[in-house]
Protein backbone atom coordinates (compact mmCIF):
# COMPACT_ATOMS: atom_id res chain seq x y z
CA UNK A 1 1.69 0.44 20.79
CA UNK A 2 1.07 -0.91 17.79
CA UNK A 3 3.97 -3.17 15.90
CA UNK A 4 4.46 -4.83 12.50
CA UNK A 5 7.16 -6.53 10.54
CA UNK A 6 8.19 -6.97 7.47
CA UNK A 7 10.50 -9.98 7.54
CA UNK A 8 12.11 -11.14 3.86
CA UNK A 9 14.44 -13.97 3.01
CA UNK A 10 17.72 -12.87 1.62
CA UNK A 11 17.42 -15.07 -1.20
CA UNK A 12 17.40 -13.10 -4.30
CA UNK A 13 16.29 -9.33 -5.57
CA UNK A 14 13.12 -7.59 -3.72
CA UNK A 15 10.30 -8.28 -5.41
CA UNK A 16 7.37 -6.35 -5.91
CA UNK A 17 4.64 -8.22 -4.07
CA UNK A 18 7.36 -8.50 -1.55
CA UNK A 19 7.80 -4.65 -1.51
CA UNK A 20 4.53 -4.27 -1.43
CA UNK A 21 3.93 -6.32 1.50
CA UNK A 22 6.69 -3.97 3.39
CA UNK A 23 5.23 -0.51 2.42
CA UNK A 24 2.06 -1.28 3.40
CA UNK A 25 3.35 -2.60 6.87
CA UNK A 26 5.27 0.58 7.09
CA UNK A 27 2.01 2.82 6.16
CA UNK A 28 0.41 1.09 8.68
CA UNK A 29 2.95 1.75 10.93
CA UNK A 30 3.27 5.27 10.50
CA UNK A 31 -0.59 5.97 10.22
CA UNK A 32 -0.89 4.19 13.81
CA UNK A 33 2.21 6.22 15.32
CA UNK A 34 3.89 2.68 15.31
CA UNK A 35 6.75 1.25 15.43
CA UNK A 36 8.26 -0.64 12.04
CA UNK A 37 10.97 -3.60 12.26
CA UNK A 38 12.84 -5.42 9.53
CA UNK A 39 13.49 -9.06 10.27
CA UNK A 40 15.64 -11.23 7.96
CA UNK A 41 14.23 -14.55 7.72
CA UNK A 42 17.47 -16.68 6.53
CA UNK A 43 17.09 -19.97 7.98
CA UNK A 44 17.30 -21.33 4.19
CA UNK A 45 21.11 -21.18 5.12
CA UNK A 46 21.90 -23.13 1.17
CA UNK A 47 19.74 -19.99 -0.48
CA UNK A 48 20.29 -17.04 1.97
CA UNK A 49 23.37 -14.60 0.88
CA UNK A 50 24.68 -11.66 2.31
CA UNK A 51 24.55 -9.63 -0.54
CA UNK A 52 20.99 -10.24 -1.12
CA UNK A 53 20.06 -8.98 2.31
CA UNK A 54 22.49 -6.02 1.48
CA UNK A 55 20.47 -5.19 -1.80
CA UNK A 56 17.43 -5.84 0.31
CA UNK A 57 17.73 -2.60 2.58
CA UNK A 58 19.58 -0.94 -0.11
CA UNK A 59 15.98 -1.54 -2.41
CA UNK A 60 13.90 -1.04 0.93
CA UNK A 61 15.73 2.98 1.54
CA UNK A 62 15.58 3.54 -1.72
CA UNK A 63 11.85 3.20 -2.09
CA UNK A 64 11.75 5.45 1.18
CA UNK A 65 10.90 2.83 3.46
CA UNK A 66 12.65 3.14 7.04
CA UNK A 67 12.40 0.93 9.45
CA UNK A 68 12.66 1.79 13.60
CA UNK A 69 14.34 -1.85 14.48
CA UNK A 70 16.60 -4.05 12.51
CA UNK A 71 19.51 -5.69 11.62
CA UNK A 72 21.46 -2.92 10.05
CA UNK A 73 19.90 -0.50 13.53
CA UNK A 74 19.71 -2.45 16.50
CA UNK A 75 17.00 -2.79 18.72
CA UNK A 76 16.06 -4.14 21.75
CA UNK A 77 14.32 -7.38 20.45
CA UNK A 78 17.28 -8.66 18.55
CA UNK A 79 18.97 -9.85 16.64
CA UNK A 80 16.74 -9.22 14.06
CA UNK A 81 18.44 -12.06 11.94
CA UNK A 82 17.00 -15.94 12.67
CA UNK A 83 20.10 -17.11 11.58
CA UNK A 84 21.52 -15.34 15.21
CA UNK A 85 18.20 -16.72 17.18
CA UNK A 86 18.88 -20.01 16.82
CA UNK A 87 19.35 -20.92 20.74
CA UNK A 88 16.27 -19.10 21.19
CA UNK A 89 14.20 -21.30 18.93
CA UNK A 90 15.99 -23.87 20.37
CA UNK A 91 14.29 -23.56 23.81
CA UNK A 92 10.77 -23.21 22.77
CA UNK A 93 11.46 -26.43 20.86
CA UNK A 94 12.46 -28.16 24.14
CA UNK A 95 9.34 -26.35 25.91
CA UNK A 96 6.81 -27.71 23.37
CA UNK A 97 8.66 -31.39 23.37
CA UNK A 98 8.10 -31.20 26.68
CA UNK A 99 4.74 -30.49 27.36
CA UNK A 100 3.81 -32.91 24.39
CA UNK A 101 2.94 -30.73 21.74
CA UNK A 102 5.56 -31.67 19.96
CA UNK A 103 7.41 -35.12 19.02
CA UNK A 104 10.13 -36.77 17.15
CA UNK A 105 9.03 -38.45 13.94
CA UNK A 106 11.43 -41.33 12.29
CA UNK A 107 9.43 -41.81 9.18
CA UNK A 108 11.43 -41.86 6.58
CA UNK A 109 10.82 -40.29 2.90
CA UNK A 110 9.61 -43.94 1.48
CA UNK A 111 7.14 -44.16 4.12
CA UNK A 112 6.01 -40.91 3.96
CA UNK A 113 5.56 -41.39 0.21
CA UNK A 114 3.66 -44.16 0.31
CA UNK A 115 1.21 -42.66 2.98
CA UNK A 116 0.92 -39.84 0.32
CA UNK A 117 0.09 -42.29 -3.03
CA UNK A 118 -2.66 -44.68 -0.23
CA UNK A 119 -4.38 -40.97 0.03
CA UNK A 120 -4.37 -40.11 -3.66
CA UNK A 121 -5.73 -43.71 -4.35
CA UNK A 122 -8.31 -43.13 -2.15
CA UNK A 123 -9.38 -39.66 -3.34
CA UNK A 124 -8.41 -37.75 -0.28
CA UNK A 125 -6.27 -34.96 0.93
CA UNK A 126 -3.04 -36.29 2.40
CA UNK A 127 -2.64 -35.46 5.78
CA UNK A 128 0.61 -37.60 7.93
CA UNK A 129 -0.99 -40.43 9.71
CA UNK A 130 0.71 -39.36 12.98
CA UNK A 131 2.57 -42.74 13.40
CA UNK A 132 5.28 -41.79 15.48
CA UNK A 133 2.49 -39.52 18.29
CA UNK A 134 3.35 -41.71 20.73
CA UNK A 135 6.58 -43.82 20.09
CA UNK A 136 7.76 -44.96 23.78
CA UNK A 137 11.22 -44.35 24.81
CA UNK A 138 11.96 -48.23 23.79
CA UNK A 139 11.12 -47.49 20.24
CA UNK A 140 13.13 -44.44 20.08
CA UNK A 141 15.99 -46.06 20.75
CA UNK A 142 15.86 -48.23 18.27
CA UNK A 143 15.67 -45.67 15.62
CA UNK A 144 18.39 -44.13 17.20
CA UNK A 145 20.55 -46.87 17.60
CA UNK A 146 19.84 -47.53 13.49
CA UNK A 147 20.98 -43.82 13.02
CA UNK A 148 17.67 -42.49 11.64
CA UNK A 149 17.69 -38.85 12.24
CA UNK A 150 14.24 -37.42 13.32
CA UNK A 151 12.11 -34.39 12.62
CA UNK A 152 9.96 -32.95 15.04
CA UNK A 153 6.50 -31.99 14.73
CA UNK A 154 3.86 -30.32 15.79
CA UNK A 155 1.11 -32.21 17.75
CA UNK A 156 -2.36 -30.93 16.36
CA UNK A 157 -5.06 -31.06 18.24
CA UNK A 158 -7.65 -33.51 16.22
CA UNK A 159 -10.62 -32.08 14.82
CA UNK A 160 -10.57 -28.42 15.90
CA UNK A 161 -11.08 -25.75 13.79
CA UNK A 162 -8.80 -22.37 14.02
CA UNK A 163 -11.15 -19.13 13.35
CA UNK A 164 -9.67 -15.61 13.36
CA UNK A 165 -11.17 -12.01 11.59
CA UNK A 166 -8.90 -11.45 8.80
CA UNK A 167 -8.63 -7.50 8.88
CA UNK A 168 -9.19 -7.49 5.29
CA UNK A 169 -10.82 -10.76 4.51
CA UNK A 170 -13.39 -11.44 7.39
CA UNK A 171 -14.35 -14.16 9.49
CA UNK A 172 -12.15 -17.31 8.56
CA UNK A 173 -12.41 -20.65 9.59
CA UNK A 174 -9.49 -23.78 8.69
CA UNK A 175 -10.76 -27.39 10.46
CA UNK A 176 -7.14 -28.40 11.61
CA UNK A 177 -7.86 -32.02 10.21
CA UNK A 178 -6.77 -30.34 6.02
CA UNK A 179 -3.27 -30.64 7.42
CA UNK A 180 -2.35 -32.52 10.45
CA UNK A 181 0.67 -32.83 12.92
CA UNK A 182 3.41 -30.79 10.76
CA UNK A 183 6.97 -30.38 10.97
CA UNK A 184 8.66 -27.94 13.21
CA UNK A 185 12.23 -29.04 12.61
CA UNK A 186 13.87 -30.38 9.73
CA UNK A 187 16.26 -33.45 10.21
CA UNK A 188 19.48 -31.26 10.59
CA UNK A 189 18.06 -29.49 13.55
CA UNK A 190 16.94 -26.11 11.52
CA UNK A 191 13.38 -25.03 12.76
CA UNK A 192 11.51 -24.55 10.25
CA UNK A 193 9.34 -21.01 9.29
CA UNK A 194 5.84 -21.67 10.72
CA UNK A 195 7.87 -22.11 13.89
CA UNK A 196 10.46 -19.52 13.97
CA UNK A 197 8.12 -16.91 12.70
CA UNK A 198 5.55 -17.47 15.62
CA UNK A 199 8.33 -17.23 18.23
CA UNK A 200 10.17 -14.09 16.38
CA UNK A 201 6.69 -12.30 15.98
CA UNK A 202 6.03 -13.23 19.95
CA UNK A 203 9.17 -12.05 21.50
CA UNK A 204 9.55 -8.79 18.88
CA UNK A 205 5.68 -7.72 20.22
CA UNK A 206 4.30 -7.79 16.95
CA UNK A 207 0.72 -7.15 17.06
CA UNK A 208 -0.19 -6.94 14.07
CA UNK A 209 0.98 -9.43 11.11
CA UNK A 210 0.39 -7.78 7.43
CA UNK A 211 1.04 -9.65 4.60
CA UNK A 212 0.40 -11.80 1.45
CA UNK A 213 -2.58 -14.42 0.88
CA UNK A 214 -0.39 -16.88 0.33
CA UNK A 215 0.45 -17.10 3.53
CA UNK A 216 -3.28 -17.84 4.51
CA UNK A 217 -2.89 -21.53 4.72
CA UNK A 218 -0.11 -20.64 7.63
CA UNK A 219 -2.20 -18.86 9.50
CA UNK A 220 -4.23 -21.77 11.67
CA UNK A 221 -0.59 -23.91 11.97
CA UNK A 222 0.91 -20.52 13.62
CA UNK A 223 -1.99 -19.68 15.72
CA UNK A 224 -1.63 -23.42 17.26
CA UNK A 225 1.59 -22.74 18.20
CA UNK A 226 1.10 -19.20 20.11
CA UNK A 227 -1.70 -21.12 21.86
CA UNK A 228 0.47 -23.94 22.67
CA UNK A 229 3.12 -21.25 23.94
CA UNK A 230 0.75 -19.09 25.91
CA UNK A 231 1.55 -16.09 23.29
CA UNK A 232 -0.73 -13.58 22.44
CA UNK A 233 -1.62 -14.24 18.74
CA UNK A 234 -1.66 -10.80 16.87
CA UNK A 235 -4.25 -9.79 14.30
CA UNK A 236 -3.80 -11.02 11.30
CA UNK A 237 -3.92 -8.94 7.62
CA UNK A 238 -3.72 -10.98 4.26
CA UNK A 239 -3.38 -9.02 0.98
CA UNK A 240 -4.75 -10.22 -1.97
CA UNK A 241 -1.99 -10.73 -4.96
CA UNK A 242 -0.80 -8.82 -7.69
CA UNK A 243 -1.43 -10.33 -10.80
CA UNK A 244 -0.28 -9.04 -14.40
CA UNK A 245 -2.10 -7.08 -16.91
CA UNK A 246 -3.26 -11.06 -18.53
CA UNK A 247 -4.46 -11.82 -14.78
CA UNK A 248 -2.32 -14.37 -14.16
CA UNK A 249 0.57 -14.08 -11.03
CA UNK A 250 3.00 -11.46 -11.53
CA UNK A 251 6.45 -13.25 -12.64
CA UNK A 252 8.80 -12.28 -15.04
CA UNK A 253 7.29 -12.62 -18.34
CA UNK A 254 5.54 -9.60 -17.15
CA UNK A 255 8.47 -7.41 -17.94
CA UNK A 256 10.52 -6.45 -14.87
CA UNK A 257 9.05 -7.35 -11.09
CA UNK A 258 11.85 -6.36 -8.98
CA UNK A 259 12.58 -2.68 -7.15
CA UNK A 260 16.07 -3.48 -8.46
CA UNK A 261 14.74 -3.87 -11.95
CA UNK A 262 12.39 -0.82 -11.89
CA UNK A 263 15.58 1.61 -10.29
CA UNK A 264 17.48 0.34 -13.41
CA UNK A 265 15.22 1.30 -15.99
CA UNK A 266 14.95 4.51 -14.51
CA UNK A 267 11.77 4.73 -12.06
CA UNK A 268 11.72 7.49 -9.57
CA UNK A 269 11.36 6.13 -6.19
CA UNK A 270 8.74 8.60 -5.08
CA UNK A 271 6.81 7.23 -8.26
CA UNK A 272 7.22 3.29 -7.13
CA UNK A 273 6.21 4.17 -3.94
CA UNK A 274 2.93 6.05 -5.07
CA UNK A 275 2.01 3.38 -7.48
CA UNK A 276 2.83 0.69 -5.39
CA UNK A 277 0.61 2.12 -2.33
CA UNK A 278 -2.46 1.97 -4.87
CA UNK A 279 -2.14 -1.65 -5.74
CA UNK A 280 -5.28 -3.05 -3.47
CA UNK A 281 -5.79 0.54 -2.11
CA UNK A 282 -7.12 3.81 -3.01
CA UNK A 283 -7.63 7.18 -1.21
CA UNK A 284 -11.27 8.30 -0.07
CA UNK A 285 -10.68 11.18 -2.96
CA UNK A 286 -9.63 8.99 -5.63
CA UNK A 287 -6.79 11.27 -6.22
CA UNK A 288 -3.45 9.29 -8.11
CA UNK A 289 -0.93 11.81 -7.26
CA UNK A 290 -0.41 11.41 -3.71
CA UNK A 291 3.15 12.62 -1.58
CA UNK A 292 3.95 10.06 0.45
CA UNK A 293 2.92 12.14 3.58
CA UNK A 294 -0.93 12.01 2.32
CA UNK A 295 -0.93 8.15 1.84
CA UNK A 296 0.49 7.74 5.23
CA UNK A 297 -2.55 10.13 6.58
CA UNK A 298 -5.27 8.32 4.30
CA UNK A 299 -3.87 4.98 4.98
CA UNK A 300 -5.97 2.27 6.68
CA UNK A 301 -5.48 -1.64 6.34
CA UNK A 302 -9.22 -2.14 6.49
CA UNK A 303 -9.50 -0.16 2.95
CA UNK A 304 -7.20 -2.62 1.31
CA UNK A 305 -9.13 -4.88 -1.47
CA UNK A 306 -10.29 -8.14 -1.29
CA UNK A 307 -9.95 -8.76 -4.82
CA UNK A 308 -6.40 -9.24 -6.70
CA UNK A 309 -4.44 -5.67 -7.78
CA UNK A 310 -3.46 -5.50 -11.56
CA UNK A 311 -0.05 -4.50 -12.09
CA UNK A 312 -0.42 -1.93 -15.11
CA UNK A 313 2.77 -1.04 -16.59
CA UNK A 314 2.13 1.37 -18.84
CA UNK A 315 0.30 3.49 -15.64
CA UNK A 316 3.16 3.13 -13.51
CA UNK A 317 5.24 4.72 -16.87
CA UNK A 318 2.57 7.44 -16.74
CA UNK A 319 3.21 8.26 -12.92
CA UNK A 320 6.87 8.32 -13.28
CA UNK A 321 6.70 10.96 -16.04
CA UNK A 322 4.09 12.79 -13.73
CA UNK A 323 6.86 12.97 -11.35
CA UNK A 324 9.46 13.71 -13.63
CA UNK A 325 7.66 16.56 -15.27
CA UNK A 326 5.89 18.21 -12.87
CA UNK A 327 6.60 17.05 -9.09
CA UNK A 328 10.31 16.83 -8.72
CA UNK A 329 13.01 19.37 -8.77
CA UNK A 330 15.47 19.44 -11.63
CA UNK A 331 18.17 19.07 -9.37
CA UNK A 332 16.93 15.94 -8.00
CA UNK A 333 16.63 14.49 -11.41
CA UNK A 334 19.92 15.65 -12.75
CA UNK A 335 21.82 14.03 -10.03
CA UNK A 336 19.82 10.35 -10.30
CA UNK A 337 19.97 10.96 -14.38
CA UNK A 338 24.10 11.50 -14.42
CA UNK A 339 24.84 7.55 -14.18
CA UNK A 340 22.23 6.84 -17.54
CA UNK A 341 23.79 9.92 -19.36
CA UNK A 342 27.23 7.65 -18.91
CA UNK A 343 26.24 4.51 -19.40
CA UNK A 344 24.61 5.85 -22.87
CA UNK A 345 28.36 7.22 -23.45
CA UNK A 346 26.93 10.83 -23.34
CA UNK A 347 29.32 12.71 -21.40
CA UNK A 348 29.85 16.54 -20.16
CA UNK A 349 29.97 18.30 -16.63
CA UNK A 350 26.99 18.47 -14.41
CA UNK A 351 25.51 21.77 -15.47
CA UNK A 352 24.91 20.50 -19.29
CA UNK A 353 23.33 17.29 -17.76
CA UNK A 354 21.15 20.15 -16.32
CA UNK A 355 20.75 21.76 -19.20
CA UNK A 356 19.89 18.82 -21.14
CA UNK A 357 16.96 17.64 -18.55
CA UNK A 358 15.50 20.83 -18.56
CA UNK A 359 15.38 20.42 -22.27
CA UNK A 360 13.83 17.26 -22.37
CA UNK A 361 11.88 16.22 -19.01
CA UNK A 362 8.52 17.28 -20.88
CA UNK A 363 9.40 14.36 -23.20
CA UNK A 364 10.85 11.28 -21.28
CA UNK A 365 8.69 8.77 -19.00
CA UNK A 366 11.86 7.01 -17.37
CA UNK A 367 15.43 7.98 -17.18
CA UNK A 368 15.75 4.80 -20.07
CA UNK A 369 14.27 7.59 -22.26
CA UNK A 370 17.48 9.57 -22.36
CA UNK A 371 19.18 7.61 -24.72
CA UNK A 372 16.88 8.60 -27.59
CA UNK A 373 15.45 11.86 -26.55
CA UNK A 374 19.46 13.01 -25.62
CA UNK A 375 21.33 12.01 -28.32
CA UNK A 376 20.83 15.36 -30.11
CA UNK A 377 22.76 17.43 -27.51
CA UNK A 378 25.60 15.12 -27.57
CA UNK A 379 26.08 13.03 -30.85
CA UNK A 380 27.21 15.55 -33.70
CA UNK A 381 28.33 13.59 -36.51
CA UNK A 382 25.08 11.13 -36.89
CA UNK A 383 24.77 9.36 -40.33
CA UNK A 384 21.71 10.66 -43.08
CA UNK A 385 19.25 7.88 -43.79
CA UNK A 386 18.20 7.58 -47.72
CA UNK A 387 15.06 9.36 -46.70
CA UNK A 388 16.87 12.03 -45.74
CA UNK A 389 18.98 12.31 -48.53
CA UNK A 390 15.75 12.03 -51.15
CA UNK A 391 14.02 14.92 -49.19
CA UNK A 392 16.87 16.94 -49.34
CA UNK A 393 17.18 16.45 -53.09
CA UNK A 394 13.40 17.12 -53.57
CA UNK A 395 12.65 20.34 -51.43
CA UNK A 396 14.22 23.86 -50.80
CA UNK A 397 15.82 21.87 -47.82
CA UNK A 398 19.45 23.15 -48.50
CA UNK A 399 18.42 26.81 -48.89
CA UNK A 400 16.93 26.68 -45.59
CA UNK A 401 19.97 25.64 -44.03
CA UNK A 402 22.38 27.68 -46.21
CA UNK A 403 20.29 30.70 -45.17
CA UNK A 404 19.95 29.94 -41.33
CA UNK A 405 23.90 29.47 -41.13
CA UNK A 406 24.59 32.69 -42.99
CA UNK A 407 22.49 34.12 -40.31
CA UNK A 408 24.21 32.51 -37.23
CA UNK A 409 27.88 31.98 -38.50
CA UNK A 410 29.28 35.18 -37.46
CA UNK A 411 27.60 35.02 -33.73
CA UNK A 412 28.84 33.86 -30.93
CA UNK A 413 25.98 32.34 -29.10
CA UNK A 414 22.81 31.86 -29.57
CA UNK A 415 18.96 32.07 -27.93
CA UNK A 416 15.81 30.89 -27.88
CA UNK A 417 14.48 34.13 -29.12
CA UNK A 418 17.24 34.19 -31.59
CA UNK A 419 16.28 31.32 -33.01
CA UNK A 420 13.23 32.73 -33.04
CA UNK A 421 13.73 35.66 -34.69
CA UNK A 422 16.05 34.05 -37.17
CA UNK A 423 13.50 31.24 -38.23
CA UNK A 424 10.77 34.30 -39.23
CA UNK A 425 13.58 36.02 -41.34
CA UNK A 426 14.05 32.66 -43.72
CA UNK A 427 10.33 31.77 -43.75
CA UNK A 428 9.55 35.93 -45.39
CA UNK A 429 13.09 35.31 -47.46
CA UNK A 430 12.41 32.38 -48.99
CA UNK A 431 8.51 32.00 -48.67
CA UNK A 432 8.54 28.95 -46.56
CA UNK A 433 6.23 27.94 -43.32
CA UNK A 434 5.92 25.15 -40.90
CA UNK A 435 7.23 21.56 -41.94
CA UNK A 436 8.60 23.09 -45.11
CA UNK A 437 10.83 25.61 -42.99
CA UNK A 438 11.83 23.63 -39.29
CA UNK A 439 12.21 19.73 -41.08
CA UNK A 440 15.06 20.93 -42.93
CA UNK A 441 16.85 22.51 -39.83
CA UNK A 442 15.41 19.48 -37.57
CA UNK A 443 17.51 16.78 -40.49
CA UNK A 444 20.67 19.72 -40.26
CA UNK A 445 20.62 19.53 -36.61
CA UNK A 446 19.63 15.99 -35.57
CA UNK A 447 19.48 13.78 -38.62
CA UNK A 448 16.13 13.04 -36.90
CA UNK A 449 12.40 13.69 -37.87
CA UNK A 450 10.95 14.55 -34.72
CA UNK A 451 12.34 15.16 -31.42
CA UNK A 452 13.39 18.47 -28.93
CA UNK A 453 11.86 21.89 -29.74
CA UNK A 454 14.96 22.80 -32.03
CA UNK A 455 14.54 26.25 -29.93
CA UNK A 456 15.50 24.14 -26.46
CA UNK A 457 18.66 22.52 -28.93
CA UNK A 458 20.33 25.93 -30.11
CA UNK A 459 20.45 26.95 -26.54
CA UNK A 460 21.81 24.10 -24.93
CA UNK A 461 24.35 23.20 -27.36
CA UNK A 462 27.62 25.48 -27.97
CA UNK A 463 27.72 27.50 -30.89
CA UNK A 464 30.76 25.94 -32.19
CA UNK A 465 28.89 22.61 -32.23
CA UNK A 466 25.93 24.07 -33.89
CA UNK A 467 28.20 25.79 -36.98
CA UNK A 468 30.15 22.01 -37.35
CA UNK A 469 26.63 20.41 -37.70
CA UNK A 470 25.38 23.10 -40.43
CA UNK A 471 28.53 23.61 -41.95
CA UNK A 472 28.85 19.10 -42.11
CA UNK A 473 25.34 19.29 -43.68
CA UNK A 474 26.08 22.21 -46.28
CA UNK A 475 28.75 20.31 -47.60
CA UNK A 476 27.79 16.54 -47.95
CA UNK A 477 24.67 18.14 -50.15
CA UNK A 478 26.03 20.93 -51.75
């Protein structure tokens, strides 16, 4: 069976390459009738919080992502935290020190500095010299009796060169002699992640490792050590990056790059999750609009670009209204929509929110959008600009509202048709037609210029709300 893993560090909000990287693990897992894990990577014990792992899964469910083994589920290659591993590590440290692939290094940072300026003086990559390979037990002593603490590193074997078939990128090849013997374990005994990653992937039967091209240059280091190991090495998948709409990396003067972010300004998840699947691949159809059901069919890792995916807000804006329009149910709007209406300071029962969405959905990209294109079903005593008040005084404006509240200020309620109805009355009474007929009602109504069909407004709002708004404008130009 094939296995895959998407394994973050709890270090701050999920960002979108990240998220990335985990829904197209979990596509592939699903496409392949596979099995999914989360792994928290959270070694980095100064960096790593607990609430960031929390928002993690939080941001991960949200999107729709679920995972078969993890922290928050169990499994039974746990723990699925490395912070909980650590004896494990521990022992393939020893097995590796013992069969000498592996050694204790007592350079300290001066030395290793000056090693690094000799190389840059002489035009070359710096590599570590290997100095401490072969210290003899004598000469360990010493630098433990002087109290140096040691790293360990790995022993690479000198001149080979580590190929593999990237499943997206080809045939690679890395001579082993651009790096040299690396380090496996910092000075206060924490193994480092090109370590702990190849023993977590090993002993969680991951077969498959999916994830970002900048992890490429940690590819050969962690094949050494699953050959040093005897572990099977998986097949490896590097994406290309997501760059911004000015092809540079994706960061944050981009606008927002987190799933946290995006949820905030009022993304659908279904949408994120569409978009997100078509940044370095595409369906055989070319189709956009895809459930997440058809990506998982289409899916297939070898599809995924070689070249870099643009991150194109103003698409992803598109999708979401696609899916707020058209795809999901007004219910399932409503609900997510209830915390914006508050936090706007619009606020009335569940059934006007409703109302109000059903109103305006055509209109809004993002549930962000509901501060402007809602304020005319909830704020009633808005201010008139000095354009309004010069159109007013320059147009039949007034008459047109006198006349439509001596039609409607005897009824209690009124309809779309009504309005309707009521709108062709004025426009024969007074001889008025288009702008010169609904812009005076639209200024009565909203103190706005454009907006909701004024039909969809008279509906919605109560009557007695409708008659204060008139009856407010009647008298501040009459």
């Amino acid at each position: 069976m094939k296995r895959v893993r998407f394994a973050p560090s709890p270090t701050g909000y999920l960002h979108l390459g990240n998220a990335r990287t985990a829904l197209f693990n979990y596509l592939y897992a699903r496409h392949e009738n596979g099995k999914f894990i989360l792994r928290i990577e959270d070694t980095d014990l100064e960096r790593s919080k607990k609430e960031y792992e929390e928002m993690l899964i939080e941001d991960l469910k949200w999107l729709g992502i679920e995972w078969d083994e993890g922290p928050d589920k169990g499994g039974e290659h746990g723990p699925y935290r490395q912070s909980e591993r650590l004896e494990i590590y521990a022992k393939y440290v020893d097995k590796l020190l013992k069969s000498g692939d592996a050694y204790f290094c007592y350079c300290t940072e001066e030395e290793l500095e000056a090693e690094r300026e000799k190389a840059i003086k002489e035009g070359r990559p710096y590599r570590y010299s290997g100095k401490c390979r072969n210290l003899t037990p004598e000469e360990r002593m010493d630098y433990e009796v002087k109290g140096i603490k040691p790293v360990i590193r790995f022993k690479v074997p000198d001149g080979e060169v580590v190929a593999f078939e990237d499943l997206i990128k080809g045939h690679i090849e890395i001579n082993v002699n651009e790096f040299g013997d690396f380090v496996i374990v910092r000075q206060d005994g924490m193994p480092v992640y090109n370590f702990v990653v190849v023993i977590d992937d090993a002993l969680m039967g991951i077969t498959h490792v999916i994830r970002g091209e900048d992890h490429l240059a940690n590819t050969p280091k962690q094949i050494l050590i699953y050959k040093a190991l005897g572990f099977e090495t998986p097949k490896f998948a590097h994406m290309p990056m997501i760059l911004g709409e000015d092809r540079t990396k994706l960061s944050k003067r981009h606008g927002a790059t987190s799933v946290r972010a995006l949820k905030d300004e009022g993304y659908m998840p279904e949408a994120v999750f569409n978009y997100l699947s078509l940044l370095g691949w595409h369906p055989k159809d070319e189709k956009e609009i895809l459930s997440k059901e058809e990506i998982i069919k289409q899916f297939r890792i070898e599809d995924v670009n070689k070249s870099p995916a643009i991150f194109d807000r103003t698409k992803l804006r598109w999708m979401n209204g696609v899916y707020i329009r058209e795809i999901l149910d007004i219910d399932t709007i409503t609900k997510r929509a209830v915390e914006f209406f508050e936090g706007f300071g619009y606020i009335a029962d569940y059934d006007y929110y409703k109302k109000v969405m059903e109103a305006i959905r055509d209109s809004i990209e993002t549930l962000m959008d509901i501060k402007e294109r809602a304020k005319p079903f909830f704020v009633d005593d808005f201010p008139y600009t000095q354009e309004i008040i010069e159109e007013v005084k320059n147009s039949k404006a007034y008459d047109v509202v006198k006349a439509f509240y001596e039609k409607i200020k005897d009824k209690e309620e009124i309809k779309k048709e009504d309005f309707k109805e009521i709108t062709k009355q004025i426009q024969k009474e007074l001889s008025v037609k288009g702008k010169e007929l609904y812009h005076p009602l639209r200024l009565a109504l909203t103190g706005e210029s454009s907006g909701v069909g004024l039909d969809l407004l008279v509906e919605v709002i109560s009557i007695k709300r409708l008659k204060h708004r008139l009856e407010r404008f009647l008298e501040y130009f009459g």
